[in-house]
C-alpha atoms as a PDB file:
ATOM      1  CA  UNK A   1      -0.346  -7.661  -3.044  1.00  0.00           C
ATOM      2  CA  UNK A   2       0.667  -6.205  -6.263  1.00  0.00           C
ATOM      3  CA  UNK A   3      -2.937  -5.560  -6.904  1.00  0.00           C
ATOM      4  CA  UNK A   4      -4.233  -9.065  -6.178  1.00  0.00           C
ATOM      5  CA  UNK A   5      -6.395  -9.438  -3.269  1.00  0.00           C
ATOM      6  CA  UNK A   6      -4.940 -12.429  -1.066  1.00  0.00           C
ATOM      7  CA  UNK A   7      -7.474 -11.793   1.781  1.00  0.00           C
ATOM      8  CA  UNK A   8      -9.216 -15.134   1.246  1.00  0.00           C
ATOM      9  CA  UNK A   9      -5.700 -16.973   1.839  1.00  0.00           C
ATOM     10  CA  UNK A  10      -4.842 -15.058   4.949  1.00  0.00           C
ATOM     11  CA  UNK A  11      -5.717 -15.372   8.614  1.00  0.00           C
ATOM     12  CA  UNK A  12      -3.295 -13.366  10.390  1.00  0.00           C
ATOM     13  CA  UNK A  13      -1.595  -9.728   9.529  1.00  0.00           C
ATOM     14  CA  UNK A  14       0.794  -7.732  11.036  1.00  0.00           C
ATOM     15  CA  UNK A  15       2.847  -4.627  10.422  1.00  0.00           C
ATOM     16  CA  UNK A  16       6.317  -4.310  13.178  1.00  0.00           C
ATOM     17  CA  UNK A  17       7.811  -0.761  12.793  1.00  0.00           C
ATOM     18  CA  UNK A  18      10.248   0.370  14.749  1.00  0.00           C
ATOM     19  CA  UNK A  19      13.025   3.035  15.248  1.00  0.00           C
ATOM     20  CA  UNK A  20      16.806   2.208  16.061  1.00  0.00           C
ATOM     21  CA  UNK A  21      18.343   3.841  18.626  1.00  0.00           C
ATOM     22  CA  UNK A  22      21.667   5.134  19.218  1.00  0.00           C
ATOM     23  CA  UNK A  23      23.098   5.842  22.687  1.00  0.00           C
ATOM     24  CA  UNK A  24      24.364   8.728  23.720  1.00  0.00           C
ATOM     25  CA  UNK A  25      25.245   8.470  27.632  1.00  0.00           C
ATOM     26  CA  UNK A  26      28.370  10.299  28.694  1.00  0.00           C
ATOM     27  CA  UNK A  27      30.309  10.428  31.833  1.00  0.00           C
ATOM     28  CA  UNK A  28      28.350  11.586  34.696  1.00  0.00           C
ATOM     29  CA  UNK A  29      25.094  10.749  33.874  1.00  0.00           C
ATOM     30  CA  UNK A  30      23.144   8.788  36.396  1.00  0.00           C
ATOM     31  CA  UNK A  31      21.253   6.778  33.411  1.00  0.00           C
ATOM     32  CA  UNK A  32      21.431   5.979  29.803  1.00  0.00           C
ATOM     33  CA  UNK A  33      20.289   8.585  27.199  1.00  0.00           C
ATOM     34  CA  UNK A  34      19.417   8.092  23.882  1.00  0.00           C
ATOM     35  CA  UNK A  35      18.957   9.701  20.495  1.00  0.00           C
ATOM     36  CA  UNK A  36      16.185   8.080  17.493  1.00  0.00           C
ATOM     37  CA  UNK A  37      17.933   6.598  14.728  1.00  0.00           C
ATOM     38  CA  UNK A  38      16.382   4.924  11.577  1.00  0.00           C
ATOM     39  CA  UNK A  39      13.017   3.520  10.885  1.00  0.00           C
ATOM     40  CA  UNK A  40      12.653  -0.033   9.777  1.00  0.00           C
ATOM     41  CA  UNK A  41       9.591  -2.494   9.261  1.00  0.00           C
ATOM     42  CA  UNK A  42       8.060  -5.549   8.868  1.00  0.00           C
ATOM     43  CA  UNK A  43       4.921  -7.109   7.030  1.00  0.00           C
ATOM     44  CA  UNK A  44       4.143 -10.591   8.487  1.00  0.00           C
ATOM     45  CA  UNK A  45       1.449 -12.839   6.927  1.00  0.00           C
ATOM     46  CA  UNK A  46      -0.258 -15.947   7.800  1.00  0.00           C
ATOM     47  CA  UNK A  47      -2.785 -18.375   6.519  1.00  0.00           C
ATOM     48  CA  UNK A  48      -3.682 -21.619   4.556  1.00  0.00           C
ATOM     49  CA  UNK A  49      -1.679 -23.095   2.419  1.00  0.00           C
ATOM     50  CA  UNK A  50      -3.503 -23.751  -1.835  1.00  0.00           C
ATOM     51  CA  UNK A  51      -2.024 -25.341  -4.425  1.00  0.00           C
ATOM     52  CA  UNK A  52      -3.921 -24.185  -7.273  1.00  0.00           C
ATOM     53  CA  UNK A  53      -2.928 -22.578 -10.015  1.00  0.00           C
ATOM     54  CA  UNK A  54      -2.291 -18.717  -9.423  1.00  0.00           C
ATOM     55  CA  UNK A  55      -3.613 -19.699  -5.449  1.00  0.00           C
ATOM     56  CA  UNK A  56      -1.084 -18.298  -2.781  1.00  0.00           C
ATOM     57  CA  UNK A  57       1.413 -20.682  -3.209  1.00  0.00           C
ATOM     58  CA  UNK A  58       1.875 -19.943  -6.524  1.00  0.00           C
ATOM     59  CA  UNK A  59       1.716 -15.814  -6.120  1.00  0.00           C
ATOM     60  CA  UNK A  60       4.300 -15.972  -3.422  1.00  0.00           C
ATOM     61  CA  UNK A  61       6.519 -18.720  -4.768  1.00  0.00           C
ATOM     62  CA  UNK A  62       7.187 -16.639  -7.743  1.00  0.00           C
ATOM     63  CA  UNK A  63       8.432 -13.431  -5.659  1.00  0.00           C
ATOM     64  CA  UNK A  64      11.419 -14.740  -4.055  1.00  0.00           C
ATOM     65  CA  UNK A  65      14.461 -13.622  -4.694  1.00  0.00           C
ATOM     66  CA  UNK A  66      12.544 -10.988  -6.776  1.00  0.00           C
ATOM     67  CA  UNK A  67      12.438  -6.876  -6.523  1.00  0.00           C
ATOM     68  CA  UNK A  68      10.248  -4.965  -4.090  1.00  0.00           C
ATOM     69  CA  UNK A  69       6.904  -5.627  -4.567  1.00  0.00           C
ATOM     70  CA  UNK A  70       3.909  -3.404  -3.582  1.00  0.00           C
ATOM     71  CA  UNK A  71       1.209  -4.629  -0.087  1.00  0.00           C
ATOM     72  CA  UNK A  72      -1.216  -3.096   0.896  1.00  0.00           C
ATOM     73  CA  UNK A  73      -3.031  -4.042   4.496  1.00  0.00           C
ATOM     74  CA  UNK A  74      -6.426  -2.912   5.187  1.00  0.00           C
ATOM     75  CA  UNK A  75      -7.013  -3.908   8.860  1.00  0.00           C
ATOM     76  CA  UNK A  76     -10.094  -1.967   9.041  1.00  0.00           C
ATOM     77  CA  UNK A  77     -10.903  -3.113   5.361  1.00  0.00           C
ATOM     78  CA  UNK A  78     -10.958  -0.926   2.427  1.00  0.00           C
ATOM     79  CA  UNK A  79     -13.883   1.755   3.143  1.00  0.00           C
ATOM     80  CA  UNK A  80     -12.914   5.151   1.992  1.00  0.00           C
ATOM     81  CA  UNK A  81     -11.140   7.396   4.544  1.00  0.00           C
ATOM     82  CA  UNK A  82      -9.791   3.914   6.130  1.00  0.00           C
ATOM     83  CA  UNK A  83      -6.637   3.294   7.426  1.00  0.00           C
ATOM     84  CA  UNK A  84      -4.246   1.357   5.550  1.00  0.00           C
ATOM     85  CA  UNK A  85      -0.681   0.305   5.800  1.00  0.00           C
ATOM     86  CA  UNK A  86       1.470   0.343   2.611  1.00  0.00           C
ATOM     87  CA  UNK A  87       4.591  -1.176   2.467  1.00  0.00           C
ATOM     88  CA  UNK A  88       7.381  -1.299  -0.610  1.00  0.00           C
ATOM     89  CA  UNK A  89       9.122  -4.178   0.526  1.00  0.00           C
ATOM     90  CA  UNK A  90      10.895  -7.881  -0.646  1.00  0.00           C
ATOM     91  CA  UNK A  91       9.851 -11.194   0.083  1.00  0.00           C
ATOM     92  CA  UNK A  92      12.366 -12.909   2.816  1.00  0.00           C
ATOM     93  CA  UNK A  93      10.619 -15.903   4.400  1.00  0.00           C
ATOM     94  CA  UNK A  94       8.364 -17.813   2.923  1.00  0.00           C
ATOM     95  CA  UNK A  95       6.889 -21.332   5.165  1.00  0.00           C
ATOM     96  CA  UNK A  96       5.102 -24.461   4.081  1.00  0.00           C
ATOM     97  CA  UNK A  97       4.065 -25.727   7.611  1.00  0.00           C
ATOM     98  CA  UNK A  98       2.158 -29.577   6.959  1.00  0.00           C
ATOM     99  CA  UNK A  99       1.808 -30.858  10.447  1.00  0.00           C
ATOM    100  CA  UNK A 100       0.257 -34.732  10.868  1.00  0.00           C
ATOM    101  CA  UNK A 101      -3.263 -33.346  12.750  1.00  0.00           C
ATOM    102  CA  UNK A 102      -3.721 -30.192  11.224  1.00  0.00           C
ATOM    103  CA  UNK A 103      -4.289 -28.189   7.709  1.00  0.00           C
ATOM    104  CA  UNK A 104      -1.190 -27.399   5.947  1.00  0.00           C
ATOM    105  CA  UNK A 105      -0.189 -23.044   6.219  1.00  0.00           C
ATOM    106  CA  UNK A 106       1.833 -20.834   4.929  1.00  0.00           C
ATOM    107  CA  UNK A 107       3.888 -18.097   6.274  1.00  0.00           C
ATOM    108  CA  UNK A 108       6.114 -15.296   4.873  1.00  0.00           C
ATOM    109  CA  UNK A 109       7.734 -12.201   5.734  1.00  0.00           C
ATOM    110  CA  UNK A 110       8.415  -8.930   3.549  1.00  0.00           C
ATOM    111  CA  UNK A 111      10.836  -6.303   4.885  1.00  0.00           C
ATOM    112  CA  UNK A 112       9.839  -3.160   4.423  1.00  0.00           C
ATOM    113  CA  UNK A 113      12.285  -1.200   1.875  1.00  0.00           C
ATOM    114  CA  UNK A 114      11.717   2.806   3.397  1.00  0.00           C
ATOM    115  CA  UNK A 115       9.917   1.858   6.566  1.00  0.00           C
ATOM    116  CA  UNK A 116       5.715   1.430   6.590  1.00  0.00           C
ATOM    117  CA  UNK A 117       3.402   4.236   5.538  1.00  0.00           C
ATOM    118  CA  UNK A 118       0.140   4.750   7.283  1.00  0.00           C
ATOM    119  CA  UNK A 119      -2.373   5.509   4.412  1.00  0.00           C
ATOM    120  CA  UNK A 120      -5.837   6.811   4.224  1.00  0.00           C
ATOM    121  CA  UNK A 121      -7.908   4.908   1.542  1.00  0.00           C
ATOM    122  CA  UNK A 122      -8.860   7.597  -0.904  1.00  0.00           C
ATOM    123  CA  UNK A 123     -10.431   5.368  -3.831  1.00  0.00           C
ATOM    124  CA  UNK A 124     -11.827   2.105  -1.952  1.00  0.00           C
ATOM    125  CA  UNK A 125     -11.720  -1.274  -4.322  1.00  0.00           C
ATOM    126  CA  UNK A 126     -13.891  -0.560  -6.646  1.00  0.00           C
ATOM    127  CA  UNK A 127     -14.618  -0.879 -10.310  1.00  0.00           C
ATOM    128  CA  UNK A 128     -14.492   2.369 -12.324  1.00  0.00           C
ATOM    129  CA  UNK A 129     -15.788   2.423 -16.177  1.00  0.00           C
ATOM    130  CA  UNK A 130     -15.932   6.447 -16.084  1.00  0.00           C
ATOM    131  CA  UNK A 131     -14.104   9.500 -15.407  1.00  0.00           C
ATOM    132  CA  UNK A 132     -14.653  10.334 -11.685  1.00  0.00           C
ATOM    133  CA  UNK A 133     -13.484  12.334  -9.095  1.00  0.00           C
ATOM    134  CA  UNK A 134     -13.543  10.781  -5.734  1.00  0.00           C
ATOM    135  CA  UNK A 135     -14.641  12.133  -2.719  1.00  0.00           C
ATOM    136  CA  UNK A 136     -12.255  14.304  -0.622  1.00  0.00           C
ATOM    137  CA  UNK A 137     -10.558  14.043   2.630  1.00  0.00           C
ATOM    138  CA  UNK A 138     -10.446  16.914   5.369  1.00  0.00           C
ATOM    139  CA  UNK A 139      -7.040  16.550   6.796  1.00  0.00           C
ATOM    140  CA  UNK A 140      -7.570  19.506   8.700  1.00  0.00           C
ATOM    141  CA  UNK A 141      -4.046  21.337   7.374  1.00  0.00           C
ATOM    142  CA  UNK A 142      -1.245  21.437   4.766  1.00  0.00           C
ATOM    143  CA  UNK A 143       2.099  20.141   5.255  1.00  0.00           C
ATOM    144  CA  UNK A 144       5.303  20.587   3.791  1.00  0.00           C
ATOM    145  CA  UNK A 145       6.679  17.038   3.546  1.00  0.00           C
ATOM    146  CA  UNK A 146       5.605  15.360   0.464  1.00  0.00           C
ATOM    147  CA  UNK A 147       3.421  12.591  -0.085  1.00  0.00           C
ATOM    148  CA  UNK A 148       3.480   8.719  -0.929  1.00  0.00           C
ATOM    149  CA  UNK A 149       0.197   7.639  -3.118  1.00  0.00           C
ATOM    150  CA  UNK A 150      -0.365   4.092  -3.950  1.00  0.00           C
ATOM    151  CA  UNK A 151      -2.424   2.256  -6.992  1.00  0.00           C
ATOM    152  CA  UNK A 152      -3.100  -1.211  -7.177  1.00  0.00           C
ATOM    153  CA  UNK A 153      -5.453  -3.173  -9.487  1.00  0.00           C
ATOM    154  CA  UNK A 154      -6.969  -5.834  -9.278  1.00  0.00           C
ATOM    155  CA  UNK A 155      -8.720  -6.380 -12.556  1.00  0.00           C
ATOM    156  CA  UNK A 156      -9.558  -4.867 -16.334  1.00  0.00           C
ATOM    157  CA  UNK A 157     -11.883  -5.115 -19.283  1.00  0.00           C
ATOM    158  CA  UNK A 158     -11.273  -4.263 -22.336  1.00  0.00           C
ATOM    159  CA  UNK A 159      -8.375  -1.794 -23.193  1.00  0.00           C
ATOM    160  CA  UNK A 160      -8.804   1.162 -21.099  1.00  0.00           C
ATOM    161  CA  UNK A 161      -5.366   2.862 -20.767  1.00  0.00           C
ATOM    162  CA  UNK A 162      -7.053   4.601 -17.571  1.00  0.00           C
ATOM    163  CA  UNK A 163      -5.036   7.157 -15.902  1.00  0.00           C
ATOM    164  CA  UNK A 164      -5.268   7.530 -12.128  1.00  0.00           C
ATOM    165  CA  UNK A 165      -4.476  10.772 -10.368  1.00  0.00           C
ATOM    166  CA  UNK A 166      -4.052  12.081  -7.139  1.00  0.00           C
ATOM    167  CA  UNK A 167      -5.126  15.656  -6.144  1.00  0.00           C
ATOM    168  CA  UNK A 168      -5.084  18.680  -3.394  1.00  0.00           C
ATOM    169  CA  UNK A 169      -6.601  21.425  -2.721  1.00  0.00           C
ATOM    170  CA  UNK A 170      -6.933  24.248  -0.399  1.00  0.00           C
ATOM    171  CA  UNK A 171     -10.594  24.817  -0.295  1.00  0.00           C
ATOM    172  CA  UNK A 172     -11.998  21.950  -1.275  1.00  0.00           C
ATOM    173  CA  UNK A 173     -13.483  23.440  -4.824  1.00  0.00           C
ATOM    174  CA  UNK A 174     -10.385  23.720  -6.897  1.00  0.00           C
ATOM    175  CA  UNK A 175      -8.295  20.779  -6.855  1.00  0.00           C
ATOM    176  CA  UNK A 176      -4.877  20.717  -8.838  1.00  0.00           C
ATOM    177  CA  UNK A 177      -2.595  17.355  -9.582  1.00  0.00           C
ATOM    178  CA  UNK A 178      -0.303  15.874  -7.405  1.00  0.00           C
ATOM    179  CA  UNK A 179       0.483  12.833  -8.346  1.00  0.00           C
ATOM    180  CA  UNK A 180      -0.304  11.188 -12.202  1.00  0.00           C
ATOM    181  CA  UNK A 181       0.418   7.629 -12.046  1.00  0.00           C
ATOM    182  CA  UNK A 182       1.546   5.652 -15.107  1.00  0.00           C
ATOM    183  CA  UNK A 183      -1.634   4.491 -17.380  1.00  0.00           C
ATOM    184  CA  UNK A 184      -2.959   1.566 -16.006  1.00  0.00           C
ATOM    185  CA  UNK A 185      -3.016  -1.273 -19.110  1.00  0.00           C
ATOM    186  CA  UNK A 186      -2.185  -4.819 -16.902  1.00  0.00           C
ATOM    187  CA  UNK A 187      -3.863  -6.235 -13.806  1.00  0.00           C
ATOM    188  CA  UNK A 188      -2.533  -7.633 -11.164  1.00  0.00           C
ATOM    189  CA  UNK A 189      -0.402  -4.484 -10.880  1.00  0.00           C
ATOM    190  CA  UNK A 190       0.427  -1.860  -8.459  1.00  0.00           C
ATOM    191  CA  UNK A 191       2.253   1.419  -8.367  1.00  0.00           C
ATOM    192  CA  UNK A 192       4.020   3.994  -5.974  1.00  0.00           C
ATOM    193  CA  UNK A 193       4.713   7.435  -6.384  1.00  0.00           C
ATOM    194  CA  UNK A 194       6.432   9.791  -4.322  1.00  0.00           C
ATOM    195  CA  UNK A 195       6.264  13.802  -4.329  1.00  0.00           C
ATOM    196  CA  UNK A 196       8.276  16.423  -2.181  1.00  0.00           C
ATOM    197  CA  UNK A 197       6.915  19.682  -0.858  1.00  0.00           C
ATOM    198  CA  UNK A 198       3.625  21.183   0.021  1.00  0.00           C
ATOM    199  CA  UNK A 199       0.548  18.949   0.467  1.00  0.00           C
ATOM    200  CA  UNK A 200      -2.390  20.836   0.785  1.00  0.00           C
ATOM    201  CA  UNK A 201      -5.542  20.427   3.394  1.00  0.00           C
ATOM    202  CA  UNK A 202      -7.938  18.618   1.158  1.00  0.00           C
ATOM    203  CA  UNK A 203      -6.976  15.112  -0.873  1.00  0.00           C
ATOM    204  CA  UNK A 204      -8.935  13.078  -3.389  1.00  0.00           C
ATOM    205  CA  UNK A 205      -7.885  10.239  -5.940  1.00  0.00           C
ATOM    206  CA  UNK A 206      -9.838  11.134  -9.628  1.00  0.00           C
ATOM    207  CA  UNK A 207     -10.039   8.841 -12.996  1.00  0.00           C
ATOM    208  CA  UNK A 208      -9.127  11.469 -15.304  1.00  0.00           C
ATOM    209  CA  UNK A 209      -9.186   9.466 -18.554  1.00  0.00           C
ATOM    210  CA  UNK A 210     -10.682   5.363 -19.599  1.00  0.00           C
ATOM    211  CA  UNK A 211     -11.115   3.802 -22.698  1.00  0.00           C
ATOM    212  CA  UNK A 212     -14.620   3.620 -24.273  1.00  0.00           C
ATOM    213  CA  UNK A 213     -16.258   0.228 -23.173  1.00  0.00           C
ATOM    214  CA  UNK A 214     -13.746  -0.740 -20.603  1.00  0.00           C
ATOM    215  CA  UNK A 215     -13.283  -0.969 -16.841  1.00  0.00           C
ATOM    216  CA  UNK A 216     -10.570  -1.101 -14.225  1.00  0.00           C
ATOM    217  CA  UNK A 217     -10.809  -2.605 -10.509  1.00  0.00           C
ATOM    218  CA  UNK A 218      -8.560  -0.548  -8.692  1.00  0.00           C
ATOM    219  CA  UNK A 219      -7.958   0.893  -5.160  1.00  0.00           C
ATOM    220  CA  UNK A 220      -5.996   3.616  -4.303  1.00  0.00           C
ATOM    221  CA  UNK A 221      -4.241   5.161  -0.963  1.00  0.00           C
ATOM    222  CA  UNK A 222      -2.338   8.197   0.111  1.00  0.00           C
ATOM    223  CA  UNK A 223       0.215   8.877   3.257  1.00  0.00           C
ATOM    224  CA  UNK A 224       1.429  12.456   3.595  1.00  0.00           C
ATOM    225  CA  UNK A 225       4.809  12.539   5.109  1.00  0.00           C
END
């Protein structure tokens, strides 16, 4: 969640997409037809409740009533090539559950602000001090829809003002940029980028530029459209 790692907080995940609707049954028909409409989502978590100082309480106290923030869900954890589900989205329930017999949990909701995008984990968390390219991804073909790349991170050393790119490529030699998010300079941040048009076969996240002595924690995920 905006680059923090809640995991440890958390006990139960889940991710409700659906699509609306809209009926289109005329005279004469023997039953109802329909047409797809919109997409909409949810991001439900659950867990135990902490107190602490910058614990979950305090992270998710502080978003309501506050502008989208960035999740990131890793169901199959953050291995590169994994799934992941990435939603843009703002805090709308949040529960402090204390019953007499039991530990006290939390609960809280986040709708989705442009529907759920199921990722592929192209840089998992890890720390980078270097300029890297990551591995690439076979997606087997191009498409023409455009992409959504997330960043988050988690943690940084020094002052790297590390830049964070995501690239394609048709043969998996020459890569070119598709995506160059903002410098990375604060953690506990995330980012989302979108780009329209072609998305070639191959994809792979590269640190293109750090600072001398420093390092970032970061992890970073791609959905093509």
């Amino acid at each position: 969640m905006n680059g923090g790692d809640i995991s440890s907080y958390l006990d139960d995940a889940q991710v409700s997409a659906n699509v609306d609707s809209a009926e289109t049954t005329t005279f004469g028909k023997t039953a109802k037809t329909y047409i797809p409409g919109l997409e909409d989502a949810t991001l439900s978590l659950s867990g135990k409740y902490d107190g602490s100082a910058a614990a979950i309480d305090a992270l998710i106290s502080a978003l309501i009533r506050q502008p989208d923030q960035q999740f990131l869900w890793l169901p199959g954890g953050d291995g590169f090539g994994n799934h992941a589900f990435a939603v843009q989205g703002a805090l709308t329930k949040y529960d402090v559950h204390a019953p007499v017999s039991d530990v006290v949990s939390v609960a809280m909701d986040a709708q989705a602000d442009g529907g759920a995008d199921t990722s592929l984990v192209l840089i998992p968390q890890t720390v980078e001090n270097a300029v890297n390219n990551g591995a690439a991804i076979d997606n087997l073909a191009g498409t023409t829809n455009g992409l959504n790349g997330y960043l988050h991170c988690k943690a940084i050393t020094g002052t790297p003002a590390c830049t964070v790119k995501i690239q394609h490529s048709t043969d998996n030699i020459t890569f070119t940029d598709l995506i160059t998010f903002a410098s990375i300079t604060t953690a506990l941040t995330a980012q989302r980028l979108s780009v329209a048009g072609t998305v070639n076969r191959y994809l792979r996240a590269a640190v293109t530029a750090i600072g001398g002595a420093s390092s970032v924690s970061i992890i970073v995920a791609a959905a093509r459209q």
